[in-house]
PDB file of N, CA and C in Angstrom:
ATOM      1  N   UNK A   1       0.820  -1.193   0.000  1.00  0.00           N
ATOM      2  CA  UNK A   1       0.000   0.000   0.000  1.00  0.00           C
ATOM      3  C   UNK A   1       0.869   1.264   0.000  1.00  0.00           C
ATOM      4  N   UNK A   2       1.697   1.322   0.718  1.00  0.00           N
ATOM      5  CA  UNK A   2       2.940   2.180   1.001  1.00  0.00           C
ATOM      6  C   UNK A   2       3.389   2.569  -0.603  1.00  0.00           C
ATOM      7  N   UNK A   3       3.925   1.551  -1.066  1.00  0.00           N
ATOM      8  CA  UNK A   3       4.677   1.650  -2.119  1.00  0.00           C
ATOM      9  C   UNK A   3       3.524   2.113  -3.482  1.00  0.00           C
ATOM     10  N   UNK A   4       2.434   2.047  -3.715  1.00  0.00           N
ATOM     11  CA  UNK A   4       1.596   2.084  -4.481  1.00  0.00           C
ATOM     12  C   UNK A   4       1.472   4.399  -4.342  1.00  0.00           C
ATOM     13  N   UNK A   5       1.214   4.442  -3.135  1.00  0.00           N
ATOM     14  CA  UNK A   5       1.247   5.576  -2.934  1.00  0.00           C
ATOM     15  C   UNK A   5       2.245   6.298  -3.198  1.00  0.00           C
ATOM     16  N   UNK A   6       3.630   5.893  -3.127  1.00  0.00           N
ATOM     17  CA  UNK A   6       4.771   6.634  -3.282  1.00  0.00           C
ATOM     18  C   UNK A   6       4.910   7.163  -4.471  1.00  0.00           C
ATOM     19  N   UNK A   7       4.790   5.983  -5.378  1.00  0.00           N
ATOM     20  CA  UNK A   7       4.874   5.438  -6.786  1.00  0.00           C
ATOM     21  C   UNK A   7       3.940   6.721  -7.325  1.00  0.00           C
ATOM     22  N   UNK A   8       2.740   6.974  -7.460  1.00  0.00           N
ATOM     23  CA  UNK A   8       2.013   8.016  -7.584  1.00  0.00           C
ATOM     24  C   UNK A   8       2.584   9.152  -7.263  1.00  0.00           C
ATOM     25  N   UNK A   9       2.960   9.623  -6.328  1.00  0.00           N
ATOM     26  CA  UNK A   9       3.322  11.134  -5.089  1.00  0.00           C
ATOM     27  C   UNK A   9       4.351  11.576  -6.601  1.00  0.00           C
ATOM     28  N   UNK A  10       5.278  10.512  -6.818  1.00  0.00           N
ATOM     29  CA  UNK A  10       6.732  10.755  -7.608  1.00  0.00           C
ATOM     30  C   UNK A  10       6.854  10.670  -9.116  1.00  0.00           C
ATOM     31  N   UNK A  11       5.378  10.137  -9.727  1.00  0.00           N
ATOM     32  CA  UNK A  11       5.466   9.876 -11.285  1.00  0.00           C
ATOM     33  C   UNK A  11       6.300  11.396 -11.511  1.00  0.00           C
ATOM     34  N   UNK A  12       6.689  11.014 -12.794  1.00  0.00           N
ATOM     35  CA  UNK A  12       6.505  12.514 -13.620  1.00  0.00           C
ATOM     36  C   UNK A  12       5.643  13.451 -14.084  1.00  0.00           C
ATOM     37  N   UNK A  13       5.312  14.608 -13.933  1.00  0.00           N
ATOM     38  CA  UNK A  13       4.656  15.456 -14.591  1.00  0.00           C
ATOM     39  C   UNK A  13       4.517  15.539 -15.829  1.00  0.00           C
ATOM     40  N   UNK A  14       3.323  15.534 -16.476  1.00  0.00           N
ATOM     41  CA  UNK A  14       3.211  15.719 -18.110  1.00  0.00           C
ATOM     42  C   UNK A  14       3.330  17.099 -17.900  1.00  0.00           C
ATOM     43  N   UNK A  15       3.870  17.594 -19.182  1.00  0.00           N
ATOM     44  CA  UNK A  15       4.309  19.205 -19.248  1.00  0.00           C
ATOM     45  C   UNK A  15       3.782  19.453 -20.993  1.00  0.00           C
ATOM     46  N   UNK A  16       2.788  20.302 -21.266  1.00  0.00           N
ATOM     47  CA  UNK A  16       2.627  20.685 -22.210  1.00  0.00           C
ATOM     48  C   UNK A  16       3.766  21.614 -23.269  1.00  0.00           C
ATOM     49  N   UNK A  17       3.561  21.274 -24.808  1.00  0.00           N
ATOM     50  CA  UNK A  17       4.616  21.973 -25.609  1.00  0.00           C
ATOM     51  C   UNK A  17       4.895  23.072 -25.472  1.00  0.00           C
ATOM     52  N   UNK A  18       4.007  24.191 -24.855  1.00  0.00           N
ATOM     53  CA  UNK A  18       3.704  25.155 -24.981  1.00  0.00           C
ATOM     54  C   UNK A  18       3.421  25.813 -23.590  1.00  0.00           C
ATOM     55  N   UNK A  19       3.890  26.803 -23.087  1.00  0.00           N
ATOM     56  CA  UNK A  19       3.468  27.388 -21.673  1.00  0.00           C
ATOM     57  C   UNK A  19       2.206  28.212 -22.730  1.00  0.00           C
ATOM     58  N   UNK A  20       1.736  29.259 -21.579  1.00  0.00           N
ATOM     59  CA  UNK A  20       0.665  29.834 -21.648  1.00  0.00           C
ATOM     60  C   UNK A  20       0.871  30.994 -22.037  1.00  0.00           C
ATOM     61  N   UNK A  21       1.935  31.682 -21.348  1.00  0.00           N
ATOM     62  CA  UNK A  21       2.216  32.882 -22.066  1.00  0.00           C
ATOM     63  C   UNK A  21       2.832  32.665 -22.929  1.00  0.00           C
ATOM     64  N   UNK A  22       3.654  31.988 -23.580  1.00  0.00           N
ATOM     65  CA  UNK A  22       4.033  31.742 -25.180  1.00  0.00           C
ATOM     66  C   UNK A  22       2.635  31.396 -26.222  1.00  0.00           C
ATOM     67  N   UNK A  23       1.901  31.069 -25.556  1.00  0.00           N
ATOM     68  CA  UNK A  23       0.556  30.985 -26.383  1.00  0.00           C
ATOM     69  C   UNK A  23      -0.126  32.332 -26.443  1.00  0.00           C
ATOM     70  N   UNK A  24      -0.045  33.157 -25.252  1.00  0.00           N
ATOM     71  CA  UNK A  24      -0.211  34.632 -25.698  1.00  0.00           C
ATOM     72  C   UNK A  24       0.172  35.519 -26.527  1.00  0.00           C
ATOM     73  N   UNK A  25       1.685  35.320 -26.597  1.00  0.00           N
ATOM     74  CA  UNK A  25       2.203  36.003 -27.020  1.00  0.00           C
ATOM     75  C   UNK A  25       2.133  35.413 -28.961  1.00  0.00           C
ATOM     76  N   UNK A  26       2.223  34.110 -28.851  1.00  0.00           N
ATOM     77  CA  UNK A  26       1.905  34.145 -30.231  1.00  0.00           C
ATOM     78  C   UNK A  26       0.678  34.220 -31.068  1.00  0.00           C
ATOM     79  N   UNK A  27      -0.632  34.030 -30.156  1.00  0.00           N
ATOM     80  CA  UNK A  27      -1.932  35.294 -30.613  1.00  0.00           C
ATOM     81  C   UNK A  27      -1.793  36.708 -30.800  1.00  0.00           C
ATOM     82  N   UNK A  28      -0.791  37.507 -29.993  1.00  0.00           N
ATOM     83  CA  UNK A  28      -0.706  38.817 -30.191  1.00  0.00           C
ATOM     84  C   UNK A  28       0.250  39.441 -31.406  1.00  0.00           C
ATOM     85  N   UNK A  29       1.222  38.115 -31.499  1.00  0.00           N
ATOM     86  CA  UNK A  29       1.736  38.265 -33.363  1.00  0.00           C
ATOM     87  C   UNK A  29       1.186  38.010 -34.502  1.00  0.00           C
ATOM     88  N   UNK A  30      -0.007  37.144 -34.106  1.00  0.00           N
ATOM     89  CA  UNK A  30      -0.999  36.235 -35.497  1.00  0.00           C
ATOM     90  C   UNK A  30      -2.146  37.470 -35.346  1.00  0.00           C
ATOM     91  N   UNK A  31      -2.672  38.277 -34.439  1.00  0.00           N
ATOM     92  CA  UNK A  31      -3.279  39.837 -34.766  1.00  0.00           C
ATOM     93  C   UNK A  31      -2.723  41.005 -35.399  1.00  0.00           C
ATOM     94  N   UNK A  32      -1.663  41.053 -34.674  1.00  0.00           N
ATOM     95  CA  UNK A  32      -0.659  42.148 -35.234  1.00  0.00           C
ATOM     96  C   UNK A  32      -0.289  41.739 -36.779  1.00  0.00           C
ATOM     97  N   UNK A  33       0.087  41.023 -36.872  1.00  0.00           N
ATOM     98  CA  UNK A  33       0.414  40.714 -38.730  1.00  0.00           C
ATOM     99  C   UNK A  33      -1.049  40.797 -39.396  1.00  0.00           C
ATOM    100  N   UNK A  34      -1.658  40.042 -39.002  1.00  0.00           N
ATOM    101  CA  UNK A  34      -2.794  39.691 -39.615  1.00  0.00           C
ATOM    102  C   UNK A  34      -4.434  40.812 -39.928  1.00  0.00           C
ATOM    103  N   UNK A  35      -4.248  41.238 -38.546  1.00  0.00           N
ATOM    104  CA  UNK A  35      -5.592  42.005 -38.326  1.00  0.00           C
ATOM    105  C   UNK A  35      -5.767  43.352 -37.853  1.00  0.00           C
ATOM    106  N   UNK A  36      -4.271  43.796 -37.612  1.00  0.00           N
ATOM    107  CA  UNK A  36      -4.639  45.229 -37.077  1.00  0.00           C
ATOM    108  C   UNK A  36      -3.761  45.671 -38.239  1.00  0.00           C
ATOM    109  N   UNK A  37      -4.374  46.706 -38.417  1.00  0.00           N
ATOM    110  CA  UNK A  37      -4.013  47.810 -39.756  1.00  0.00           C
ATOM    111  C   UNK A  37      -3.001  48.846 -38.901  1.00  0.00           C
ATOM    112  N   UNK A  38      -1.802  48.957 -39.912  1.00  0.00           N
ATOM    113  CA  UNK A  38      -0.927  49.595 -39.663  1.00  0.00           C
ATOM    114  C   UNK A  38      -0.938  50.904 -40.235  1.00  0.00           C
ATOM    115  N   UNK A  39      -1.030  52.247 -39.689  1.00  0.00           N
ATOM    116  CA  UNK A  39      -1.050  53.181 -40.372  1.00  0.00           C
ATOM    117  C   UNK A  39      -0.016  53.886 -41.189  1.00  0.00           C
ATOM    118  N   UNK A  40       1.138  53.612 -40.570  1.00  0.00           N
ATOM    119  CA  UNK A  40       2.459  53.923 -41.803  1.00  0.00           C
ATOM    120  C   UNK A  40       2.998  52.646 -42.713  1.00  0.00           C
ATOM    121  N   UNK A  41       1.488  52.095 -43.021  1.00  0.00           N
ATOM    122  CA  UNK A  41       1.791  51.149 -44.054  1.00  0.00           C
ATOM    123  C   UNK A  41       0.508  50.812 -45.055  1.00  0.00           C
ATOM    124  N   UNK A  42       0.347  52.158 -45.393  1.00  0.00           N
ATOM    125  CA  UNK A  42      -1.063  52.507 -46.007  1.00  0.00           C
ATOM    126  C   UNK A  42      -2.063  52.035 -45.722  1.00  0.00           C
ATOM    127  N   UNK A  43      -2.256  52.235 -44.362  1.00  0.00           N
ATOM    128  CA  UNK A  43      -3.378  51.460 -43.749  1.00  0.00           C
ATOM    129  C   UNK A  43      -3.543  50.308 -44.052  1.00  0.00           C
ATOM    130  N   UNK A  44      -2.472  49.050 -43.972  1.00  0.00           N
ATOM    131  CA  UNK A  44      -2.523  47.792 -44.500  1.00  0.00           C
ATOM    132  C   UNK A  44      -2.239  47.150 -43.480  1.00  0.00           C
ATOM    133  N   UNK A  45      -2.341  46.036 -43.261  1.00  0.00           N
ATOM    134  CA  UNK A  45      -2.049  45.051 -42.451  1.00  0.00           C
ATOM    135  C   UNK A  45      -0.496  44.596 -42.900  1.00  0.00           C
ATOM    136  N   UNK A  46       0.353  43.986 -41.964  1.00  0.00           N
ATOM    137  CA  UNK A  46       2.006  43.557 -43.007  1.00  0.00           C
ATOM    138  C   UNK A  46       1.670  42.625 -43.619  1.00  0.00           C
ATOM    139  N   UNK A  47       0.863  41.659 -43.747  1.00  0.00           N
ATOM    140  CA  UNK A  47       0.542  40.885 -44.458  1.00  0.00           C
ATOM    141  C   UNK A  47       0.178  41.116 -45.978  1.00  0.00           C
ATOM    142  N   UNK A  48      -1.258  42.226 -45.706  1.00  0.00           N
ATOM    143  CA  UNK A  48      -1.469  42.711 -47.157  1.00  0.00           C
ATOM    144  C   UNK A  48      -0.671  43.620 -47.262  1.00  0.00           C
ATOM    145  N   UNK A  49      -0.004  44.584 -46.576  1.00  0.00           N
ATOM    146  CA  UNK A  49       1.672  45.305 -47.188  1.00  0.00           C
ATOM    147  C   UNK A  49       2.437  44.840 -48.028  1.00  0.00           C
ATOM    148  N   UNK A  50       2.638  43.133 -47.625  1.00  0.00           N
ATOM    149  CA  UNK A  50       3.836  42.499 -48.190  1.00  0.00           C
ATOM    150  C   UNK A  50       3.575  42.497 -49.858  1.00  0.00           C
ATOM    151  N   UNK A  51       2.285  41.559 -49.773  1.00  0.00           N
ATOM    152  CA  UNK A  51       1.353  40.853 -50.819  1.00  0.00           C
ATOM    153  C   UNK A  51       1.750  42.533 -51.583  1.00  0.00           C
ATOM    154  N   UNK A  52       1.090  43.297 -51.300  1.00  0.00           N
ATOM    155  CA  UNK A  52       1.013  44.566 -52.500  1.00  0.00           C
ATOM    156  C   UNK A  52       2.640  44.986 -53.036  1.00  0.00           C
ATOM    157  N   UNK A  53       3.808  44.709 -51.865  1.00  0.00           N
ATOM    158  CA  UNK A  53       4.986  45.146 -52.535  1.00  0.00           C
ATOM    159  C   UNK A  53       5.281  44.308 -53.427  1.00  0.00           C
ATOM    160  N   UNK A  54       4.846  42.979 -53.089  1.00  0.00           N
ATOM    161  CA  UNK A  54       5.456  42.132 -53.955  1.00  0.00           C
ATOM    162  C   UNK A  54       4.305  42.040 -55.650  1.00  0.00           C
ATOM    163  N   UNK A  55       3.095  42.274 -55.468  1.00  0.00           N
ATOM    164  CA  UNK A  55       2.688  42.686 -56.691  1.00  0.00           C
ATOM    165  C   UNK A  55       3.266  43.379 -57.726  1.00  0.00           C
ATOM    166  N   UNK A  56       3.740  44.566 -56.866  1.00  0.00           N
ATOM    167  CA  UNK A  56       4.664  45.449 -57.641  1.00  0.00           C
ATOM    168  C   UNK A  56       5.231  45.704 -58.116  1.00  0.00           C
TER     169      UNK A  56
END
């Protein structure tokens, strides 16, 4: 019984790929590129910035 309990107390921790604030922080780069319009970039997003230089 002893040993059954220990065995448990001491497994290892599963640890996800990803903490939480690295998951923040890479929502607040996938907005920023994506969805907020940049105003010294003709009101474009860098995304559609890029797309239009490279039309060009």
């Amino acid at each position: 019984m002893f040993l059954r309990g220990y065995l448990y107390k001491n497994r290892p921790k599963k640890r996800c790929p990803f903490s939480f604030s690295r998951y923040l922080s890479i929502r607040r780069l996938r907005y920023s590129n994506n969805y907020r319009y940049q105003w010294n970039l003709k009101k474009m997003t860098p995304i559609q910035y890029r797309r239009h230089l490279q039309a060009a």
